[in-house]
Every structure is written in C-alpha cells, then in structure tokens.
PDB file of N, CA and C in Angstrom:
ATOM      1  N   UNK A   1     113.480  82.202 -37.576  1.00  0.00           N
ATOM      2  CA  UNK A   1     112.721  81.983 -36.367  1.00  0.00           C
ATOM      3  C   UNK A   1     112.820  80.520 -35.950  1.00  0.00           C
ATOM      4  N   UNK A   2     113.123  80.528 -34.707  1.00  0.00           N
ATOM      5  CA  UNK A   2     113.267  79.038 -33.887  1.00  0.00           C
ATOM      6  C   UNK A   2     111.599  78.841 -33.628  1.00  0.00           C
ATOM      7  N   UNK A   3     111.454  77.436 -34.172  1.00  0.00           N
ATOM      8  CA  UNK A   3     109.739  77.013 -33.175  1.00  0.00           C
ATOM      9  C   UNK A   3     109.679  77.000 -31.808  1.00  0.00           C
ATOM     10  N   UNK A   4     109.152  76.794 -31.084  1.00  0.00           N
ATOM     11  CA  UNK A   4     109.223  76.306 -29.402  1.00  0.00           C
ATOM     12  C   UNK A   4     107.408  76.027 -29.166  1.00  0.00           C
ATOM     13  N   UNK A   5     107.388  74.690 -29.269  1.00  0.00           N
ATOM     14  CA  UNK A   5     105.886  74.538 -28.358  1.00  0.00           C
ATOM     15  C   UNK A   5     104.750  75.241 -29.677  1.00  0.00           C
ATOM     16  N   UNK A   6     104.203  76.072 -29.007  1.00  0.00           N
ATOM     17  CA  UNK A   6     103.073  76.699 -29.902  1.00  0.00           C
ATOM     18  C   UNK A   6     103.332  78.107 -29.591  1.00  0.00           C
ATOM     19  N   UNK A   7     104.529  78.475 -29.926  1.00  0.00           N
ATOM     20  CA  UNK A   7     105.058  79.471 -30.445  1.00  0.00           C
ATOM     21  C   UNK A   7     106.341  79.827 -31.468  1.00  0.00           C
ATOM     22  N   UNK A   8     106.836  81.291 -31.711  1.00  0.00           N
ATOM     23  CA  UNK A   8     108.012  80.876 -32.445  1.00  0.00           C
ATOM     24  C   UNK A   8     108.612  82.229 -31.847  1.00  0.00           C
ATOM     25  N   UNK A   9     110.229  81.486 -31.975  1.00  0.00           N
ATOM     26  CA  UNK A   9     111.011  82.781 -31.669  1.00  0.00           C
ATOM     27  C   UNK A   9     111.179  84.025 -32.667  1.00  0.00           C
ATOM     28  N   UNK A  10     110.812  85.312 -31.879  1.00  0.00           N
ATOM     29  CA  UNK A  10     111.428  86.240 -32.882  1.00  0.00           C
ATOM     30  C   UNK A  10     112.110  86.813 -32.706  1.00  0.00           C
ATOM     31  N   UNK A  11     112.862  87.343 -31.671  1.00  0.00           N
ATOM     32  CA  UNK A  11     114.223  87.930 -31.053  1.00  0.00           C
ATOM     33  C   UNK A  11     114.462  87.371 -29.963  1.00  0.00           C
ATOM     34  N   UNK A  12     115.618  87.202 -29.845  1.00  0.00           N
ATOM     35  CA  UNK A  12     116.380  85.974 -28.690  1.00  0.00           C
ATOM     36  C   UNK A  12     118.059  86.887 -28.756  1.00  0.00           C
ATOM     37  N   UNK A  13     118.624  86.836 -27.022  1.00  0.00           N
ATOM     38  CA  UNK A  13     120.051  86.942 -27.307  1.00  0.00           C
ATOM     39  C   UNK A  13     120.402  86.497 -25.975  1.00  0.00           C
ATOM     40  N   UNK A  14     121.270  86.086 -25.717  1.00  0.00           N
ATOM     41  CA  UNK A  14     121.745  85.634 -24.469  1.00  0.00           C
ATOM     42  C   UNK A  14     123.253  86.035 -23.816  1.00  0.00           C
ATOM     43  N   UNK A  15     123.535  85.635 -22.693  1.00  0.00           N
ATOM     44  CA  UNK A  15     124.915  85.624 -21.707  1.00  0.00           C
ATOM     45  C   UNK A  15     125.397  84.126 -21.529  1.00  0.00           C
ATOM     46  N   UNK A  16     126.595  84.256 -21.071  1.00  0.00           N
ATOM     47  CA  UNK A  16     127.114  82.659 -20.346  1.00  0.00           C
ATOM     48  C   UNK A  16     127.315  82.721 -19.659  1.00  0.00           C
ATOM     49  N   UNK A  17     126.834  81.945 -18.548  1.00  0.00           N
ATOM     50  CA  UNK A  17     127.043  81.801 -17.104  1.00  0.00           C
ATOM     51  C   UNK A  17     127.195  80.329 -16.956  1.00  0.00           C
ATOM     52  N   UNK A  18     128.824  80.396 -16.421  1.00  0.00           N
ATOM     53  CA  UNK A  18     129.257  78.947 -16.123  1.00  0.00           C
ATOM     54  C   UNK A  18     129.199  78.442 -17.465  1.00  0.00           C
ATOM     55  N   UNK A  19     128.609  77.146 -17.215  1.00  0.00           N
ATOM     56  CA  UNK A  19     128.632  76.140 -18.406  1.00  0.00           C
ATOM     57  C   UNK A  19     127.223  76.407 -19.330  1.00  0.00           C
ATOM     58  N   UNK A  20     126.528  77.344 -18.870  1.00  0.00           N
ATOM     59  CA  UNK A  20     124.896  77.380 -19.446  1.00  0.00           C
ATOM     60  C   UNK A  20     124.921  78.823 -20.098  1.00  0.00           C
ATOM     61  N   UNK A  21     123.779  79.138 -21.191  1.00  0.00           N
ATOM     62  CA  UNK A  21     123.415  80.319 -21.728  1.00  0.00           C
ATOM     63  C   UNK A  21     122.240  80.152 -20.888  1.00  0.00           C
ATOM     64  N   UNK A  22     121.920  81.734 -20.869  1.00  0.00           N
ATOM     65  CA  UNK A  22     120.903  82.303 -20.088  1.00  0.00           C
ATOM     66  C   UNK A  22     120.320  83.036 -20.964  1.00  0.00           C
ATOM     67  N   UNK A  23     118.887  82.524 -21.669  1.00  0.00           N
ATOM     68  CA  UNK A  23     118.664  83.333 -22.716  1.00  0.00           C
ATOM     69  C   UNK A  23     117.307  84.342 -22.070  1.00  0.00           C
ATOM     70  N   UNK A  24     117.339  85.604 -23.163  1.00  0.00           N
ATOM     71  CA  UNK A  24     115.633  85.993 -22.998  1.00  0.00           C
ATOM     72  C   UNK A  24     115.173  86.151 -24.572  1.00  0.00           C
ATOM     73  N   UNK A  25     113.714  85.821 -24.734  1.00  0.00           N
ATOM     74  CA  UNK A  25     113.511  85.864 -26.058  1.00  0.00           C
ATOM     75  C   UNK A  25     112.044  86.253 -26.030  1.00  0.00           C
ATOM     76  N   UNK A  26     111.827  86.717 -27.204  1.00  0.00           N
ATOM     77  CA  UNK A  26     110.937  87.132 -27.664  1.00  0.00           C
ATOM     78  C   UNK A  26     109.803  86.242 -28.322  1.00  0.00           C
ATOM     79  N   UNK A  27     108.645  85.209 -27.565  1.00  0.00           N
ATOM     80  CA  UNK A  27     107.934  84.501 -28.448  1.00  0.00           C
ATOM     81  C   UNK A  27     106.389  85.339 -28.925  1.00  0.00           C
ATOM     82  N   UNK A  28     106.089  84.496 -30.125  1.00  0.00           N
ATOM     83  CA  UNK A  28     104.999  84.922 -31.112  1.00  0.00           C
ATOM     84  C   UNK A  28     104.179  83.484 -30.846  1.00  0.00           C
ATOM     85  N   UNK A  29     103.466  83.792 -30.040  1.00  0.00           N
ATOM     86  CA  UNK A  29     102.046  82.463 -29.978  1.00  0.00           C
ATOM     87  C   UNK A  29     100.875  82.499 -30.900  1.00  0.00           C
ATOM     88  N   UNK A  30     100.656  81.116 -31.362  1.00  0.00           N
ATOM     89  CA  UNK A  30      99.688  81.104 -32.180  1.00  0.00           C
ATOM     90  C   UNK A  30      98.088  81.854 -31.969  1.00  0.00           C
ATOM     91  N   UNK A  31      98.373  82.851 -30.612  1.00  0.00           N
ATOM     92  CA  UNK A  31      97.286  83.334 -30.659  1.00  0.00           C
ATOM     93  C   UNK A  31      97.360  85.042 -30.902  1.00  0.00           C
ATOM     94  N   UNK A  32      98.613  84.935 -31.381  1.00  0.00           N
ATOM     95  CA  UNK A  32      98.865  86.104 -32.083  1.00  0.00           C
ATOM     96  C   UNK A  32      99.216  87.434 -31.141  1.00  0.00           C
ATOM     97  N   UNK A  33      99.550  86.721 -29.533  1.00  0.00           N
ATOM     98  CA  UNK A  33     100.206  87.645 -28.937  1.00  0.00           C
ATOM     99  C   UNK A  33     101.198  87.060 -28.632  1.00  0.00           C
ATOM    100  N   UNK A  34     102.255  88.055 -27.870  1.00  0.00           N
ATOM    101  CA  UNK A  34     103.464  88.381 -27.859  1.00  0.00           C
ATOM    102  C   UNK A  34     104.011  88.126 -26.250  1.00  0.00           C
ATOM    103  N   UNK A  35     105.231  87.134 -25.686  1.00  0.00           N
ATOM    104  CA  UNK A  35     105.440  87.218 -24.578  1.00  0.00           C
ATOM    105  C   UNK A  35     107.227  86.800 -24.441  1.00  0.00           C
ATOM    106  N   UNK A  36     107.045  87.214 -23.162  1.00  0.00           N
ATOM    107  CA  UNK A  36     108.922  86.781 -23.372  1.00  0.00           C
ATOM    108  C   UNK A  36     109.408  86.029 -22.390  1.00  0.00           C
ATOM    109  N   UNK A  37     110.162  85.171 -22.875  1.00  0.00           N
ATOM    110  CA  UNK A  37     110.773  84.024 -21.625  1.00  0.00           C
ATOM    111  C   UNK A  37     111.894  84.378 -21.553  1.00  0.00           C
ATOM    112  N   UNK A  38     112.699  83.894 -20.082  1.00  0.00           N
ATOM    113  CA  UNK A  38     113.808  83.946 -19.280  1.00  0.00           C
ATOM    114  C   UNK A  38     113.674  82.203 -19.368  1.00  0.00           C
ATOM    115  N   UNK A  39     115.115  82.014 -19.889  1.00  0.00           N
ATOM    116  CA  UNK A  39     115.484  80.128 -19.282  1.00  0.00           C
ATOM    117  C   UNK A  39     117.138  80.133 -19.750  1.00  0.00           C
ATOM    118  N   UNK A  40     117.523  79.215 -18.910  1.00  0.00           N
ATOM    119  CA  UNK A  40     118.713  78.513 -18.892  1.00  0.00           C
ATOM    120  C   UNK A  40     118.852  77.563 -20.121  1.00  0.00           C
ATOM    121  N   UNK A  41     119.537  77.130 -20.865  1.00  0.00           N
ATOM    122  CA  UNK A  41     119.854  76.123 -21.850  1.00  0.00           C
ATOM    123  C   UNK A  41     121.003  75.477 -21.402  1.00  0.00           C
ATOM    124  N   UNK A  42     121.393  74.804 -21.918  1.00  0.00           N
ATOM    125  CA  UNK A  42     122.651  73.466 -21.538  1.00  0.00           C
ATOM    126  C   UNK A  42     122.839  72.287 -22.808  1.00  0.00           C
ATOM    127  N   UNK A  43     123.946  72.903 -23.535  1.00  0.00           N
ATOM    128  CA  UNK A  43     123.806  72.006 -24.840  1.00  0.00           C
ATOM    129  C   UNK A  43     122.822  71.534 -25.726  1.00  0.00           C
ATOM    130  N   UNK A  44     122.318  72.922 -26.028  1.00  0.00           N
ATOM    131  CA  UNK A  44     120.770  72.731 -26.730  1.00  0.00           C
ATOM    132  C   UNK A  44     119.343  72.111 -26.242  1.00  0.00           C
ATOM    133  N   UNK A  45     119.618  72.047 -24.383  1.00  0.00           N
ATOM    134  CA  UNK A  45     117.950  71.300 -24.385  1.00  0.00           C
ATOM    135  C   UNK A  45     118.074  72.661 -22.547  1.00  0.00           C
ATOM    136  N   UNK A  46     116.722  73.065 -22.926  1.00  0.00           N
ATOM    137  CA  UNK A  46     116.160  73.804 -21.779  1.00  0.00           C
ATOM    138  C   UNK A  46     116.627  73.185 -20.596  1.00  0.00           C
ATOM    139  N   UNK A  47     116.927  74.031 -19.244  1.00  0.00           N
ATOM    140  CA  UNK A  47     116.730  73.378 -18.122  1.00  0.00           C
ATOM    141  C   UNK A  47     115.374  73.904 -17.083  1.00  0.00           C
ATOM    142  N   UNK A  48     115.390  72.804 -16.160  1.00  0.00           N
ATOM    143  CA  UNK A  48     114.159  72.731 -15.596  1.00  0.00           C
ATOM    144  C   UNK A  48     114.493  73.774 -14.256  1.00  0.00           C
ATOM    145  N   UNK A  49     115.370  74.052 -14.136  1.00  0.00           N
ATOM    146  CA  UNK A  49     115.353  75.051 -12.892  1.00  0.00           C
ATOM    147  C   UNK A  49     115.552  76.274 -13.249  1.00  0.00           C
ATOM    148  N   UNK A  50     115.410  76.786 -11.829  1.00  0.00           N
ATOM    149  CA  UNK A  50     115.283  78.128 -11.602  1.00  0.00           C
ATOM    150  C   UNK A  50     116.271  78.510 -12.609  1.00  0.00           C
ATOM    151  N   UNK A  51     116.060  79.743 -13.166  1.00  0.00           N
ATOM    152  CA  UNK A  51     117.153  81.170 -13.637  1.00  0.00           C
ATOM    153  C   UNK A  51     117.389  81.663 -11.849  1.00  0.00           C
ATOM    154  N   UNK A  52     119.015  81.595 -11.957  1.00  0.00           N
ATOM    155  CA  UNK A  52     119.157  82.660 -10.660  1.00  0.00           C
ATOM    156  C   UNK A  52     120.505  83.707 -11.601  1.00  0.00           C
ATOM    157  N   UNK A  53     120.374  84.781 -11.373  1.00  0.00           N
ATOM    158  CA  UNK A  53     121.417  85.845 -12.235  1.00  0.00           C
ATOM    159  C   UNK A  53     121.439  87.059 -10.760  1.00  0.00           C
ATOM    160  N   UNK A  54     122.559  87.422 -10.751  1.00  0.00           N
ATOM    161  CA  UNK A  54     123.401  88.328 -10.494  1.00  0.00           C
ATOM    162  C   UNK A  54     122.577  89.494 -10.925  1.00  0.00           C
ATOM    163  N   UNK A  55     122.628  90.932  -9.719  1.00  0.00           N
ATOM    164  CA  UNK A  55     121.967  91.697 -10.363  1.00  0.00           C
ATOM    165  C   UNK A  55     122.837  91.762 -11.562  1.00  0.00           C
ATOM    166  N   UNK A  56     124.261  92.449 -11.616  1.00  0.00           N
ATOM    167  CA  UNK A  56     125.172  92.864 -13.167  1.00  0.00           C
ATOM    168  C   UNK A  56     124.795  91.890 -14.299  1.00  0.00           C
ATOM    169  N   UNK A  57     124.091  90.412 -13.972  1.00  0.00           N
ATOM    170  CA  UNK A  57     123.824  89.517 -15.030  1.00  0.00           C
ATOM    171  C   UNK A  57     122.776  90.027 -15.517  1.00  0.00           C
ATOM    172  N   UNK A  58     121.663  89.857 -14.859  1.00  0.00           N
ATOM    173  CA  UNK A  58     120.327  90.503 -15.121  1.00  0.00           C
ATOM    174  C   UNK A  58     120.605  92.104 -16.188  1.00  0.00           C
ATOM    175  N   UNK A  59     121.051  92.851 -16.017  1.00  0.00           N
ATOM    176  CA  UNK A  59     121.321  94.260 -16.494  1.00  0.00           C
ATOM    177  C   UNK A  59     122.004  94.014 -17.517  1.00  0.00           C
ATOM    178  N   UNK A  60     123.626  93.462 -17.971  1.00  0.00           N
ATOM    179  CA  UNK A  60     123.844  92.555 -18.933  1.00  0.00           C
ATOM    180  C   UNK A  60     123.041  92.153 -20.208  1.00  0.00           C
ATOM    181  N   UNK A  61     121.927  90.866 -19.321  1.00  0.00           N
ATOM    182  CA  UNK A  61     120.881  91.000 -20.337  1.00  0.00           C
ATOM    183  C   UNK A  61     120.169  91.190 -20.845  1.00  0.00           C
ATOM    184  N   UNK A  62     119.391  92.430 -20.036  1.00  0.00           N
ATOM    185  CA  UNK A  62     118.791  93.569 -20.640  1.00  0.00           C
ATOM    186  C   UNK A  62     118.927  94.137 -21.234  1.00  0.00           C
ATOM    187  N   UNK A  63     120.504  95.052 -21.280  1.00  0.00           N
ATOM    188  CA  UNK A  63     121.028  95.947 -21.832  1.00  0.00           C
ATOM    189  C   UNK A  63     121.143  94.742 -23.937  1.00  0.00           C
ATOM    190  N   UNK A  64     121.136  93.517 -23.498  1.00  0.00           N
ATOM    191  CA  UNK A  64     121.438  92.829 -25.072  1.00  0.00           C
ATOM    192  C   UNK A  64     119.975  92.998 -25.774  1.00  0.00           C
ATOM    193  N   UNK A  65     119.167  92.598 -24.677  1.00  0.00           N
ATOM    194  CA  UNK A  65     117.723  92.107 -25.229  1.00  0.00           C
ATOM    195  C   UNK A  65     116.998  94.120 -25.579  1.00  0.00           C
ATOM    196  N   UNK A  66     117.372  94.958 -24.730  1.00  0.00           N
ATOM    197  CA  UNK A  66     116.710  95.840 -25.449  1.00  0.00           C
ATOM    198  C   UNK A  66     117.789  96.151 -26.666  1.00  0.00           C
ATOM    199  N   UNK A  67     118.941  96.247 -27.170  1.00  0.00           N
ATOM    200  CA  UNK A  67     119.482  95.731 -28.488  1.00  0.00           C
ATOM    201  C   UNK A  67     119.494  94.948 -29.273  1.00  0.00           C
ATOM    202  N   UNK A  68     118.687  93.559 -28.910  1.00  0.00           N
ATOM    203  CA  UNK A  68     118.654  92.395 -30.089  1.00  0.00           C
ATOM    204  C   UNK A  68     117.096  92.864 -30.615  1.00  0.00           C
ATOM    205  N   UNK A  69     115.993  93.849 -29.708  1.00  0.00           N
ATOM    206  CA  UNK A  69     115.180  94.019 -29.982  1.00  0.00           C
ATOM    207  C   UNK A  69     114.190  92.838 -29.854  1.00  0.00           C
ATOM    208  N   UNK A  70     114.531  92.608 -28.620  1.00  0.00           N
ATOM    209  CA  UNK A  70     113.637  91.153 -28.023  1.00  0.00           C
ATOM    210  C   UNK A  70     112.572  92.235 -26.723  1.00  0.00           C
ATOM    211  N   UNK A  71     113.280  93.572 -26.328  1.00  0.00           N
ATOM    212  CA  UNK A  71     112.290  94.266 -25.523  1.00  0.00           C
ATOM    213  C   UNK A  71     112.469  95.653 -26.449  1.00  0.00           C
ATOM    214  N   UNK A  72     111.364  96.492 -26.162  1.00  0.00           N
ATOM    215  CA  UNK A  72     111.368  97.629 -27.029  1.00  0.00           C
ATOM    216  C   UNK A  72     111.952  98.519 -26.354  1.00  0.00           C
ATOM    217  N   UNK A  73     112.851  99.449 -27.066  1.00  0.00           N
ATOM    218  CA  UNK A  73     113.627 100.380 -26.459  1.00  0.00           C
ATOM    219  C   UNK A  73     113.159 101.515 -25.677  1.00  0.00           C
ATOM    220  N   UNK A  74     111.807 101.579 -25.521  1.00  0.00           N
ATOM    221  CA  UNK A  74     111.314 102.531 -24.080  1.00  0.00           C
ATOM    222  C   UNK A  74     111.241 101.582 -22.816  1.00  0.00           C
ATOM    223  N   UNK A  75     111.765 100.408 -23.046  1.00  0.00           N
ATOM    224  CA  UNK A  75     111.424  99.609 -21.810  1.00  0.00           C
ATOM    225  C   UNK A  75     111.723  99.944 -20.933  1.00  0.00           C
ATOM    226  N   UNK A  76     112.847 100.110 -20.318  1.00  0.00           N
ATOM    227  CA  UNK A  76     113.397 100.827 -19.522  1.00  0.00           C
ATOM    228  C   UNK A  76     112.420 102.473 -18.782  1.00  0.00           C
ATOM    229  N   UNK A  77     112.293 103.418 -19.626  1.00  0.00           N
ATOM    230  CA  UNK A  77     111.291 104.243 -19.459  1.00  0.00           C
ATOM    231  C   UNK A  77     109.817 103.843 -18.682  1.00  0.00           C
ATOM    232  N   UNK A  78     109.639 102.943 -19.237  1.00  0.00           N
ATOM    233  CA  UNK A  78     108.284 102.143 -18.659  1.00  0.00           C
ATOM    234  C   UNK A  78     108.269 101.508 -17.633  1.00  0.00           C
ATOM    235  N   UNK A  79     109.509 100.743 -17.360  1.00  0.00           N
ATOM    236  CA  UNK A  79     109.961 100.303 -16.373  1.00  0.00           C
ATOM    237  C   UNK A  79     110.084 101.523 -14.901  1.00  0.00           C
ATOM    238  N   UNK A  80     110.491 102.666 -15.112  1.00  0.00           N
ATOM    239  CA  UNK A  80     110.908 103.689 -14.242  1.00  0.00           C
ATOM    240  C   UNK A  80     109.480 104.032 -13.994  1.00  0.00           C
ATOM    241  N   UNK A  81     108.525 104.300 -15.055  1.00  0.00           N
ATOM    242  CA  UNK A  81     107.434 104.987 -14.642  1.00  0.00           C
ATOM    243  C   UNK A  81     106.327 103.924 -13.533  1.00  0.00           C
ATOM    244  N   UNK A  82     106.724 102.723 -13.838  1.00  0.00           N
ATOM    245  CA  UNK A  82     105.745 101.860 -12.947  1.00  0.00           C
ATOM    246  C   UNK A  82     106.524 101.347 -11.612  1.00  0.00           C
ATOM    247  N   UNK A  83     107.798 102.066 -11.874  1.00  0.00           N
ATOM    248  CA  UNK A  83     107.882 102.045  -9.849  1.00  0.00           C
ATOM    249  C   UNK A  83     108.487 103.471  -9.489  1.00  0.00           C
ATOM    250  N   UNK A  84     108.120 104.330  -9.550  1.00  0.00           N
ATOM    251  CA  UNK A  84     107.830 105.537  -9.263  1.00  0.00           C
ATOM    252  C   UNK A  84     106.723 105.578  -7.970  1.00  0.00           C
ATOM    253  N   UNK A  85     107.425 106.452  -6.861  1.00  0.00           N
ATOM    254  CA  UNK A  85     106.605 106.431  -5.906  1.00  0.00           C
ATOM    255  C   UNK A  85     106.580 107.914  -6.090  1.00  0.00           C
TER     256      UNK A  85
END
C-alpha cells in the first residue's frame, strides 16, 4: 500500500496518455471509509489539472479498475440501475 495524505492506497491501476498516467485508485482514510480518486501523475508527482479522457479512455479504465479490483465487479450493474429511466 502507497500512503497519500491521510489515506492509503489499496487498489490502483492506470493508462498512458501522452506523457502522463491517468490513474484511478482505491483510498482507505483514516476514518475508516473508502473512496476513489481519478488524477493525472507526471514522473511521480500528481498534477494539478483537470483529468480530461476520451470516452474509449474512460472505459479503458474502468474496464482495468473493475479488474485491479479498485471498483467492485457489480459496478457496472449499479451503474445501469441508477440511470435507468
């Protein structure tokens, strides 16, 4: 597990776009819940802007993160049921 701030990583996987990884990960906060970040990296230090991804990027890294097990594999399911008209 990577630290970050006042949390720690527990599943992380990423894409490359251009010169940057585009990660999503899975953090564990010291308050004992669970949340997940989207960020850009650039030779090991975060960047301060926007994530912009391609829908095929976006899907890409979904399709890793519900396999690295950074999102749980009904996500998708859950996802369908809350935009369901």
């Amino acid at each position: 597990m990577v630290s970050s701030d006042d949390a720690k990583v527990t599943a992380s996987t990423f894409i490359n776009i251009e010169d940057q990884e585009t990660r999503i990960e899975k953090l564990h906060l010291d308050t004992g819940h669970e949340k997940i970040r989207l960020s850009s990296w650039r030779g090991g230090n975060i960047l301060s802007k926007p994530l912009v991804l391609s829908e095929a990027e976006l899907l890409d890294l979904l399709h890793l993160a519900i396999n690295a097990g950074v999102l749980p594999r009904d996500f998708i399911g859950k996802l369908r049921q809350g935009i369901e008209i």
